[in-house]
PDB file of N, CA and C in Angstrom:
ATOM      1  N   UNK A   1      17.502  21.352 -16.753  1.00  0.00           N
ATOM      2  CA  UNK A   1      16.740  21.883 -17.864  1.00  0.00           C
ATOM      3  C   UNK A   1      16.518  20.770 -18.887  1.00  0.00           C
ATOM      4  N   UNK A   2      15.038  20.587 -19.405  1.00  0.00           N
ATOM      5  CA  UNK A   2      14.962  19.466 -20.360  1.00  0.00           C
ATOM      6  C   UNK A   2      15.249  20.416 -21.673  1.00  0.00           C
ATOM      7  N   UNK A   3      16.066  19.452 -22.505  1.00  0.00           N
ATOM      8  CA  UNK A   3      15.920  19.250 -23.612  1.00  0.00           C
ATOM      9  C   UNK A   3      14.303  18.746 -24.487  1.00  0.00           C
ATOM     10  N   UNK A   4      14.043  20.091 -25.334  1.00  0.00           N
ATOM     11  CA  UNK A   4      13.090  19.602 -26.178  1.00  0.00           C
ATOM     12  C   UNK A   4      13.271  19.735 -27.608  1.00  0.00           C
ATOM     13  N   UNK A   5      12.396  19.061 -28.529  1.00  0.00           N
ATOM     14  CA  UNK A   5      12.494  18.998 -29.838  1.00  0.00           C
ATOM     15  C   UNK A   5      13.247  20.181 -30.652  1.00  0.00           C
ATOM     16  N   UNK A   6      12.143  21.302 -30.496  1.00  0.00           N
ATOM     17  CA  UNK A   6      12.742  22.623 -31.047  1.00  0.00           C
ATOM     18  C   UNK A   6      13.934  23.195 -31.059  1.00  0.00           C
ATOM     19  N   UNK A   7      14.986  22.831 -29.952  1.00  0.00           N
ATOM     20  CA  UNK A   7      16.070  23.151 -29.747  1.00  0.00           C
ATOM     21  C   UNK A   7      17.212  22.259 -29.920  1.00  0.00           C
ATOM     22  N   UNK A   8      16.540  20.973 -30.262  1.00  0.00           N
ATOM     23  CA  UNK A   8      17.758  19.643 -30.994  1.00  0.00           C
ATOM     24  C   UNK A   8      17.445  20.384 -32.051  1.00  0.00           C
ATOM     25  N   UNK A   9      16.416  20.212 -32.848  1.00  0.00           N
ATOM     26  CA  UNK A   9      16.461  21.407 -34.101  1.00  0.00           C
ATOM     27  C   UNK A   9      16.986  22.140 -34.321  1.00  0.00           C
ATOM     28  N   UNK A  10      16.999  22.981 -33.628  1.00  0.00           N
ATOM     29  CA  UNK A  10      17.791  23.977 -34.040  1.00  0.00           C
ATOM     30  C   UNK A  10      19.197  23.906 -33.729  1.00  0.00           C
ATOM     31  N   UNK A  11      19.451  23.118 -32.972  1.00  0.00           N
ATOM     32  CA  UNK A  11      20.883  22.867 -32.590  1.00  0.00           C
ATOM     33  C   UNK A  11      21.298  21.557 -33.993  1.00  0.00           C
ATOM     34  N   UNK A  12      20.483  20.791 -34.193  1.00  0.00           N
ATOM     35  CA  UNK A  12      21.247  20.342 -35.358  1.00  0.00           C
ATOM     36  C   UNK A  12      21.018  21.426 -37.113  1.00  0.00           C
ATOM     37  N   UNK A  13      20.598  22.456 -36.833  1.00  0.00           N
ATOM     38  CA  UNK A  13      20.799  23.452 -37.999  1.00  0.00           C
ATOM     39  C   UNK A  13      21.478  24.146 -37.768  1.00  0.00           C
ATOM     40  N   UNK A  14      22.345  24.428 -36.753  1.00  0.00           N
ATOM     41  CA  UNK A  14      23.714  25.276 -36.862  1.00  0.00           C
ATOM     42  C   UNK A  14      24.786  24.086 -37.044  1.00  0.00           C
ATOM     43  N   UNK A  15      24.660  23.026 -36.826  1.00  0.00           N
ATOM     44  CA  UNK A  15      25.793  22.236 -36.989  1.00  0.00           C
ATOM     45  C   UNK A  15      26.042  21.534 -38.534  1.00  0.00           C
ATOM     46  N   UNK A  16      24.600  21.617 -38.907  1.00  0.00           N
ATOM     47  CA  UNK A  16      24.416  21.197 -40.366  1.00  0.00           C
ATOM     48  C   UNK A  16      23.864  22.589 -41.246  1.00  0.00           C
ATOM     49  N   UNK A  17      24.636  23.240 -41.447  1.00  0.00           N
ATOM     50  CA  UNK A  17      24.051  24.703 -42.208  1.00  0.00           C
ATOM     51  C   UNK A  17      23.816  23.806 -44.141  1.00  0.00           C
ATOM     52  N   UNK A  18      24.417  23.539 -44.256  1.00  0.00           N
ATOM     53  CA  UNK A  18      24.223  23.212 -45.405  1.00  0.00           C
ATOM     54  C   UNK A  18      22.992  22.315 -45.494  1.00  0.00           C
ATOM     55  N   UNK A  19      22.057  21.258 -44.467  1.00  0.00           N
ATOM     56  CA  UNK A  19      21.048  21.352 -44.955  1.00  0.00           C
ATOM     57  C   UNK A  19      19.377  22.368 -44.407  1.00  0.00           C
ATOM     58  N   UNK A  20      18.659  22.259 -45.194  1.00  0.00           N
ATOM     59  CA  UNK A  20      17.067  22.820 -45.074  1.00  0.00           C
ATOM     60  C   UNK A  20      16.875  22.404 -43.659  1.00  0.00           C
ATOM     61  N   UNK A  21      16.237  23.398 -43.001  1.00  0.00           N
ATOM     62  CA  UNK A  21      15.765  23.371 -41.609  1.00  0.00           C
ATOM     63  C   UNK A  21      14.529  21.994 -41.741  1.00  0.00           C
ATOM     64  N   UNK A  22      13.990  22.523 -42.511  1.00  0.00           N
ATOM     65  CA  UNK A  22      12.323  21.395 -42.761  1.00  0.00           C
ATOM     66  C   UNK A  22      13.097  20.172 -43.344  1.00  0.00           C
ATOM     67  N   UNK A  23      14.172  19.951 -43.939  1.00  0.00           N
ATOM     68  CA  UNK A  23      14.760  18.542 -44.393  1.00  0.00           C
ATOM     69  C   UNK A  23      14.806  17.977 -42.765  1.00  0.00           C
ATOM     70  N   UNK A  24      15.753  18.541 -42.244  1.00  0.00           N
ATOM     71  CA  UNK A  24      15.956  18.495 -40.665  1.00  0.00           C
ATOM     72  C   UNK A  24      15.058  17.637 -39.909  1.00  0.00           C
ATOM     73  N   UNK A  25      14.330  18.546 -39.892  1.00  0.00           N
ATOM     74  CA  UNK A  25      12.792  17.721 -39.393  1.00  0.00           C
ATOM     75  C   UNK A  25      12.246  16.704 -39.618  1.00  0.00           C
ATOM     76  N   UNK A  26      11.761  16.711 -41.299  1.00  0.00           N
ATOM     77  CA  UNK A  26      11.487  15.239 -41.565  1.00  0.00           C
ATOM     78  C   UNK A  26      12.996  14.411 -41.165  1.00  0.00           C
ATOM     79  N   UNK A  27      13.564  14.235 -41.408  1.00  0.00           N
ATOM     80  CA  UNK A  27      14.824  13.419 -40.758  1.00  0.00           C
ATOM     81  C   UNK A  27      14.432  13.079 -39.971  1.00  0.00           C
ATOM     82  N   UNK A  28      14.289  13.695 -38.795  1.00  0.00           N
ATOM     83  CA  UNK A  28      14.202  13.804 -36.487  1.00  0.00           C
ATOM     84  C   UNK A  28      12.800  13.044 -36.821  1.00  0.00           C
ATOM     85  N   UNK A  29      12.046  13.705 -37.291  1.00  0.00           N
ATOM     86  CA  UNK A  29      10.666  12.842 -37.714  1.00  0.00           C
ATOM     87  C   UNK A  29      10.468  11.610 -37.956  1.00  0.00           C
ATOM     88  N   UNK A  30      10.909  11.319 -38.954  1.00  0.00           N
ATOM     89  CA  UNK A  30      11.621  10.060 -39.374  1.00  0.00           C
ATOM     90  C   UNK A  30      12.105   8.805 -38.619  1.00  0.00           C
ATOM     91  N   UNK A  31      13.215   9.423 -38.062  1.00  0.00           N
ATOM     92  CA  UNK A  31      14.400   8.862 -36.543  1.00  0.00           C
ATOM     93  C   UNK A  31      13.083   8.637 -35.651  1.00  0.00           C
ATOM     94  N   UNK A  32      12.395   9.722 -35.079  1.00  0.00           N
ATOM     95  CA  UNK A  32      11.396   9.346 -33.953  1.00  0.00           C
ATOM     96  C   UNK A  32      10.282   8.285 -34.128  1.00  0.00           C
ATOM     97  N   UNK A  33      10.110   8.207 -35.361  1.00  0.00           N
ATOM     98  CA  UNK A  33       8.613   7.617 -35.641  1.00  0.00           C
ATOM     99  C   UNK A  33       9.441   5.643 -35.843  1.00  0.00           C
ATOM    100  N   UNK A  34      10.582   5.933 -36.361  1.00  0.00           N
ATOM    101  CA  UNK A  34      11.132   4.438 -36.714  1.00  0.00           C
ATOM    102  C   UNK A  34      11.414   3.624 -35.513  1.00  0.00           C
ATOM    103  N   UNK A  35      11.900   4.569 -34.174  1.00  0.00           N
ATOM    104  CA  UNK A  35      12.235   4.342 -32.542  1.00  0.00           C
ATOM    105  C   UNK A  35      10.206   3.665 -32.260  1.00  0.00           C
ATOM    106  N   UNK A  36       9.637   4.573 -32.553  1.00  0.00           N
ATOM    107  CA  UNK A  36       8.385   3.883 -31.788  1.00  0.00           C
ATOM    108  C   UNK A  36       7.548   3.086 -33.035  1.00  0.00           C
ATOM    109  N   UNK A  37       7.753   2.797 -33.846  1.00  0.00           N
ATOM    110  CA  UNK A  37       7.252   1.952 -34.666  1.00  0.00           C
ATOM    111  C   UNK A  37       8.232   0.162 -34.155  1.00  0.00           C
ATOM    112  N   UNK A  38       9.091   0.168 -34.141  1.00  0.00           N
ATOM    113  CA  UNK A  38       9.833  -0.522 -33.182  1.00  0.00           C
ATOM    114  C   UNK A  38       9.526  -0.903 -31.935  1.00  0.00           C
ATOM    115  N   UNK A  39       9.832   0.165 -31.415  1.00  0.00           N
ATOM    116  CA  UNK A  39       9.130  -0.801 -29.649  1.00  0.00           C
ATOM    117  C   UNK A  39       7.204  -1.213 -29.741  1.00  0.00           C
ATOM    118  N   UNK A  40       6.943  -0.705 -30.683  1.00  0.00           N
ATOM    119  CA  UNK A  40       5.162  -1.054 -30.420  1.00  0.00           C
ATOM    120  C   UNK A  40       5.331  -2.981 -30.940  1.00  0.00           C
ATOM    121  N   UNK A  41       6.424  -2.738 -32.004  1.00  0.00           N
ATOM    122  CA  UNK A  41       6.503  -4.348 -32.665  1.00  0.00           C
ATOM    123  C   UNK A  41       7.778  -5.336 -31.655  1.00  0.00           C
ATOM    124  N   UNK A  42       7.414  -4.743 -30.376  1.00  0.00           N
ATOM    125  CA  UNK A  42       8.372  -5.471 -29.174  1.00  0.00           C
ATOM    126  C   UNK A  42      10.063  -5.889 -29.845  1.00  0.00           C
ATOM    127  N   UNK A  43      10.222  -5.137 -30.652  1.00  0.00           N
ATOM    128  CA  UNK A  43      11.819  -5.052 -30.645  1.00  0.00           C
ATOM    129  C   UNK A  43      12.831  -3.887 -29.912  1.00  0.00           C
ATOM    130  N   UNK A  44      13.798  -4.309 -29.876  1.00  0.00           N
ATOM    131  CA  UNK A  44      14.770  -3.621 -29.365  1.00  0.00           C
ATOM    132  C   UNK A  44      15.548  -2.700 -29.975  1.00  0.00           C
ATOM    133  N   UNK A  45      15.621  -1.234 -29.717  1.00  0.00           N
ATOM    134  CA  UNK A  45      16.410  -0.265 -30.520  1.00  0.00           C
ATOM    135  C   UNK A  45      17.484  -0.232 -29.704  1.00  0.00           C
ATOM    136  N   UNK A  46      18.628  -0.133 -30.597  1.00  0.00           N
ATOM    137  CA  UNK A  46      20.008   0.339 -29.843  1.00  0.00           C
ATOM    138  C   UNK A  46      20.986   0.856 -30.951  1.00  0.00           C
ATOM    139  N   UNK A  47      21.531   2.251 -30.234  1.00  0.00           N
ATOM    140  CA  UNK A  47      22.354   3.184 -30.492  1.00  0.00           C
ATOM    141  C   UNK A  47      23.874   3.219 -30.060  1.00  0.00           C
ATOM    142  N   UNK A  48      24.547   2.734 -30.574  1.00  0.00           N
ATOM    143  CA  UNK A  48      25.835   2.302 -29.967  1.00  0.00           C
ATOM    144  C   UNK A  48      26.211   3.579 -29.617  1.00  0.00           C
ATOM    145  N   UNK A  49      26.721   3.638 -28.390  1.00  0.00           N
ATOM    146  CA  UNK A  49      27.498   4.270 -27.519  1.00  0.00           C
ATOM    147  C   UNK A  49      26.656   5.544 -27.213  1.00  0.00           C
ATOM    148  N   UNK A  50      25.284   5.251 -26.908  1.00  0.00           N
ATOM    149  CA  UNK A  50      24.595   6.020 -26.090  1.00  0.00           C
ATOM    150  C   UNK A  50      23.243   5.110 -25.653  1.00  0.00           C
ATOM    151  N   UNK A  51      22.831   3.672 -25.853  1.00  0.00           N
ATOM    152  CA  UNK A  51      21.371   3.513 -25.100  1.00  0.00           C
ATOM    153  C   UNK A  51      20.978   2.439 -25.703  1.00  0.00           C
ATOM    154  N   UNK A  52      20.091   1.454 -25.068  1.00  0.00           N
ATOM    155  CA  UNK A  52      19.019   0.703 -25.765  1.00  0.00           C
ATOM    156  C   UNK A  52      17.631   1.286 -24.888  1.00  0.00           C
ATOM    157  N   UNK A  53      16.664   0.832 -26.046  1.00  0.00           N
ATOM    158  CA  UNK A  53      15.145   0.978 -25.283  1.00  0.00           C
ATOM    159  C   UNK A  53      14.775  -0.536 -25.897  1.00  0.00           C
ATOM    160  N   UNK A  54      14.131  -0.697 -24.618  1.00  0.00           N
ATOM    161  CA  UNK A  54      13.064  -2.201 -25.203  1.00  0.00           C
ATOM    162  C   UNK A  54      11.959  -1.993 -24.446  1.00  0.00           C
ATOM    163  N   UNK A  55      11.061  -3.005 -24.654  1.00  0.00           N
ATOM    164  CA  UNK A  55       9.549  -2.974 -23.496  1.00  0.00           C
ATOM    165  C   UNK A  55       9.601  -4.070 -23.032  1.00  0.00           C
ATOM    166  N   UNK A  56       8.808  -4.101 -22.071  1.00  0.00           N
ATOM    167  CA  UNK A  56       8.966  -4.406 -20.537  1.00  0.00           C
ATOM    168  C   UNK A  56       7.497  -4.599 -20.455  1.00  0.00           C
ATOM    169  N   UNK A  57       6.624  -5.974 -20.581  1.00  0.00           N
ATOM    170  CA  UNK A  57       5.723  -6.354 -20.054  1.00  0.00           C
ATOM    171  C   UNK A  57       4.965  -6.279 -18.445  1.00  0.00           C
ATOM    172  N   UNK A  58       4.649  -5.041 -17.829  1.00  0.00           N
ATOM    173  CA  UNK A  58       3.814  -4.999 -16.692  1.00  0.00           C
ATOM    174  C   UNK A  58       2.822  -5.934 -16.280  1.00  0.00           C
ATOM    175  N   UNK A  59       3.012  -6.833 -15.546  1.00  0.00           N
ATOM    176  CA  UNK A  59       1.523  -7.838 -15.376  1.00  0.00           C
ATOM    177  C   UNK A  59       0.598  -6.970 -14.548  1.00  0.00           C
ATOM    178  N   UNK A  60      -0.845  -7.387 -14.832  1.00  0.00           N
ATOM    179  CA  UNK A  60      -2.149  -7.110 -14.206  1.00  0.00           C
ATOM    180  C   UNK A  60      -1.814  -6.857 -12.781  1.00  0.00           C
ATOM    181  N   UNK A  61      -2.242  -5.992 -12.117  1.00  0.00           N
ATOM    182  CA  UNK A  61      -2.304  -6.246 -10.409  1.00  0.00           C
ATOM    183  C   UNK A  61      -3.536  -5.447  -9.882  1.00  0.00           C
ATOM    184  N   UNK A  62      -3.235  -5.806  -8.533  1.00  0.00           N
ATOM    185  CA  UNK A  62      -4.575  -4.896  -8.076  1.00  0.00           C
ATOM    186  C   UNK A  62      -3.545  -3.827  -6.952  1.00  0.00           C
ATOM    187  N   UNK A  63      -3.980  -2.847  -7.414  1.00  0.00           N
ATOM    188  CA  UNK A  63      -3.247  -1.484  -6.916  1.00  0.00           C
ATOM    189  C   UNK A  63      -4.464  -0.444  -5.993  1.00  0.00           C
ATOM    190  N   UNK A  64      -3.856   0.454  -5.332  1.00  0.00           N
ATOM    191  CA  UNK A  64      -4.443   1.251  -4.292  1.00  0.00           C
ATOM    192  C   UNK A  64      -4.666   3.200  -5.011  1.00  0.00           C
ATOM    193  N   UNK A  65      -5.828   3.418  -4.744  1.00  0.00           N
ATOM    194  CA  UNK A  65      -5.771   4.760  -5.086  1.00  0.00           C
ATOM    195  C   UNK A  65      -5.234   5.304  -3.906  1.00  0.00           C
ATOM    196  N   UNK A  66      -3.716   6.163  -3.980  1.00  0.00           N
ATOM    197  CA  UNK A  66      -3.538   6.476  -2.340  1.00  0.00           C
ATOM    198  C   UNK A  66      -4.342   7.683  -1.610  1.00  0.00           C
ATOM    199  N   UNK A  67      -4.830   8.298  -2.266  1.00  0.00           N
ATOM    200  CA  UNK A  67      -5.895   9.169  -1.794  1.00  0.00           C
ATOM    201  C   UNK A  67      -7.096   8.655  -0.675  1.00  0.00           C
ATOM    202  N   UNK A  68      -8.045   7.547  -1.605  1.00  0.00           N
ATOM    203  CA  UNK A  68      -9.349   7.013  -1.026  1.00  0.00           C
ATOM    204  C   UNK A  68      -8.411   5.882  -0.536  1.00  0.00           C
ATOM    205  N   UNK A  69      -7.390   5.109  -0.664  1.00  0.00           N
ATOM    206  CA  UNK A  69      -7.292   3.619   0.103  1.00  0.00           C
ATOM    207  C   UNK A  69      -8.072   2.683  -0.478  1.00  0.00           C
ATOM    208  N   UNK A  70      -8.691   2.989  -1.554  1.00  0.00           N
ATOM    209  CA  UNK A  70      -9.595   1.962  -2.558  1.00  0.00           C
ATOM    210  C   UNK A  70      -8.979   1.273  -3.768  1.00  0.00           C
ATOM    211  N   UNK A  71      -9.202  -0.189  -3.633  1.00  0.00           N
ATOM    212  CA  UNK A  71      -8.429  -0.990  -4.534  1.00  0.00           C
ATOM    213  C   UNK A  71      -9.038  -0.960  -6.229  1.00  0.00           C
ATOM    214  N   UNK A  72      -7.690  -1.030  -6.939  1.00  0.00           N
ATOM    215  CA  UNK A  72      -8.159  -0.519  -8.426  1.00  0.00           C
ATOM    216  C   UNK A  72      -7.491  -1.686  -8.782  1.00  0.00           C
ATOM    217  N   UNK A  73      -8.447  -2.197 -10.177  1.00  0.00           N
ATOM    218  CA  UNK A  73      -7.680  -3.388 -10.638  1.00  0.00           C
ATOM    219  C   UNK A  73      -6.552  -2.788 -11.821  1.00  0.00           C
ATOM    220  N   UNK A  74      -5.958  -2.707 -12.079  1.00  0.00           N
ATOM    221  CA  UNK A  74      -4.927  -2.219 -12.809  1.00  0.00           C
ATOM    222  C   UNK A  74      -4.089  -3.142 -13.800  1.00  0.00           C
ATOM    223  N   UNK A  75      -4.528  -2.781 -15.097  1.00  0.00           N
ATOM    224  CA  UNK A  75      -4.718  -4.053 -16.529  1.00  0.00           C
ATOM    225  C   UNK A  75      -2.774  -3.942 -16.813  1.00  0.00           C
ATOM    226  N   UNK A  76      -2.821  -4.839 -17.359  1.00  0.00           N
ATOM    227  CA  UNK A  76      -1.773  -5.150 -17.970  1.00  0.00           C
ATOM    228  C   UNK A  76      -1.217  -4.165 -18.757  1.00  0.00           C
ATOM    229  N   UNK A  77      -0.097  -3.875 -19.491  1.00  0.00           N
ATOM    230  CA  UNK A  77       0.495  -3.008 -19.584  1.00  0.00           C
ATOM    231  C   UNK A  77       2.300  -3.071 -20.098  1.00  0.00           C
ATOM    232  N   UNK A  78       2.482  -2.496 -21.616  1.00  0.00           N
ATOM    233  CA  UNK A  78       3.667  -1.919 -22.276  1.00  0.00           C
ATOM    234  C   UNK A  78       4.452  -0.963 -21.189  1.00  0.00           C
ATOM    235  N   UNK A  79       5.618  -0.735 -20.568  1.00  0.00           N
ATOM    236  CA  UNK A  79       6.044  -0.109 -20.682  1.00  0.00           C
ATOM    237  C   UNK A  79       7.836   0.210 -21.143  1.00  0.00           C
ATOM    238  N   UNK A  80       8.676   1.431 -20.935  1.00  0.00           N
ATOM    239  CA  UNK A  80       9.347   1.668 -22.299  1.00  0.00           C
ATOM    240  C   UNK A  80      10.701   1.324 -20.921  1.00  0.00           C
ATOM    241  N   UNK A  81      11.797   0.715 -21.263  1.00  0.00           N
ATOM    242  CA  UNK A  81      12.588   0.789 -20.408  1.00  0.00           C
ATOM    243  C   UNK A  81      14.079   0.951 -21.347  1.00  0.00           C
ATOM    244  N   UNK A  82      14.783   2.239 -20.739  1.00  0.00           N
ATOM    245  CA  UNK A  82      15.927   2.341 -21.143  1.00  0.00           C
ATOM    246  C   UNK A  82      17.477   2.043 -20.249  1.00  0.00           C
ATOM    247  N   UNK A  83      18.361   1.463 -21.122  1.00  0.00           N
ATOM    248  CA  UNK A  83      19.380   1.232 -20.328  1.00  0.00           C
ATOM    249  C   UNK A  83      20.681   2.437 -21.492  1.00  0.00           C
ATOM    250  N   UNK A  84      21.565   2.891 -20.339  1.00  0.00           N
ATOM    251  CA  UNK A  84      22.810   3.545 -21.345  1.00  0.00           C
ATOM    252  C   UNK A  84      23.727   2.760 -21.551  1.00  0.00           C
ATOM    253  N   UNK A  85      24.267   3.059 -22.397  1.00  0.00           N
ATOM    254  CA  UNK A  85      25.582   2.629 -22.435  1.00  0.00           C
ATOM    255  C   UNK A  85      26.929   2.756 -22.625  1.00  0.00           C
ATOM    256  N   UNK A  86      27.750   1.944 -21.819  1.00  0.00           N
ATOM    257  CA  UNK A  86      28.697   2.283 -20.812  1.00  0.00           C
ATOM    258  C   UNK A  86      29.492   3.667 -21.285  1.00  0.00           C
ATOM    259  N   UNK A  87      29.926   3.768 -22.715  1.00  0.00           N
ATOM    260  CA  UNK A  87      30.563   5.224 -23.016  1.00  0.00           C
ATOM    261  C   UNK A  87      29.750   7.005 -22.539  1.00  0.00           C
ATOM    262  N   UNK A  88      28.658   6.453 -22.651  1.00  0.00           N
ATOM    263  CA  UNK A  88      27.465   7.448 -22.090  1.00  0.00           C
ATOM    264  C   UNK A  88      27.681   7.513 -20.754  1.00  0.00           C
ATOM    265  N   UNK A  89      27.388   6.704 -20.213  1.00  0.00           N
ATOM    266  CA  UNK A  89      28.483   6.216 -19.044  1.00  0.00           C
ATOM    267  C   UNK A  89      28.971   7.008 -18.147  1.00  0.00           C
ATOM    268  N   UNK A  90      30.874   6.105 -18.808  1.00  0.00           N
ATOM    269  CA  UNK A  90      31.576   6.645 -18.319  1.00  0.00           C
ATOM    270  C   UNK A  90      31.592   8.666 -18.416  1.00  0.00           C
ATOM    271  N   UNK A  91      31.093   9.260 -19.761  1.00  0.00           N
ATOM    272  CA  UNK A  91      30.880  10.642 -20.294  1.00  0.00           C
ATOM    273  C   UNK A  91      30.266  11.122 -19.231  1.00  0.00           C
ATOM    274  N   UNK A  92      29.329  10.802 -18.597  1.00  0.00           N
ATOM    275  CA  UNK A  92      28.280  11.627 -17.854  1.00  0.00           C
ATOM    276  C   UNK A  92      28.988  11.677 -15.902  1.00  0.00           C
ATOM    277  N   UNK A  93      29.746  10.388 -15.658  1.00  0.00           N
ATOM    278  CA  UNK A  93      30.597  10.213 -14.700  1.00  0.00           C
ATOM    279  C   UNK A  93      32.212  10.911 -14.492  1.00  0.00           C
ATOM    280  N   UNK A  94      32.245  11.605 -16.075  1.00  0.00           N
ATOM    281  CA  UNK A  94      33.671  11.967 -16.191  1.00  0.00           C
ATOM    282  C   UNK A  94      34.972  10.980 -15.647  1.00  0.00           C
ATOM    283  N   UNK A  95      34.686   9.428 -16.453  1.00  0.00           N
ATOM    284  CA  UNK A  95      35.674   8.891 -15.805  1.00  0.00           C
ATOM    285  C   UNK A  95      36.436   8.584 -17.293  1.00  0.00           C
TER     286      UNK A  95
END
């Protein structure tokens, strides 16, 4: 089952009763927009003891539509690559 927004929400407003649901938000808002304002400026975010994200330069290639078997040139390209870390880890391995 994925985890989505609405329900970190709301799961961080029972754990934080004392603040505003909509404070909440802008917060997560906040947190999300500072994560991708970051990787667009090719730096590295990291969260101790759960993850880094950085980007990962894709070079140009020429790729296959597998349907038709027809070659597509396929441009260069950001993409987002995450690694965990090790306490996340070991947590998710139960070691």
């Amino acid at each position: 089952m994925a985890i989505v927004k609405s329900k970190l929400l709301k799961q961080l407003a029972n754990n934080y009763p004392n603040f505003l649901k909509k404070d909440l938000e802008k917060f997560f808002n906040i947190f999300l927009t500072e994560i991708k304002n970051s990787l667009k400026r090719n730096e590295r975010v990291e969260l101790r003891g759960f993850g880094m994200w950085s980007t990962h330069l894709q070079k140009a290639r020429i790729s296959r539509n597998p349907k038709t078997g027809e070659r597509i040139a396929t441009p260069e390209k950001k993409t987002i690559h995450f690694k965990m870390a090790k306490e996340l880890f070991k947590k998710l391995n139960n070691e």
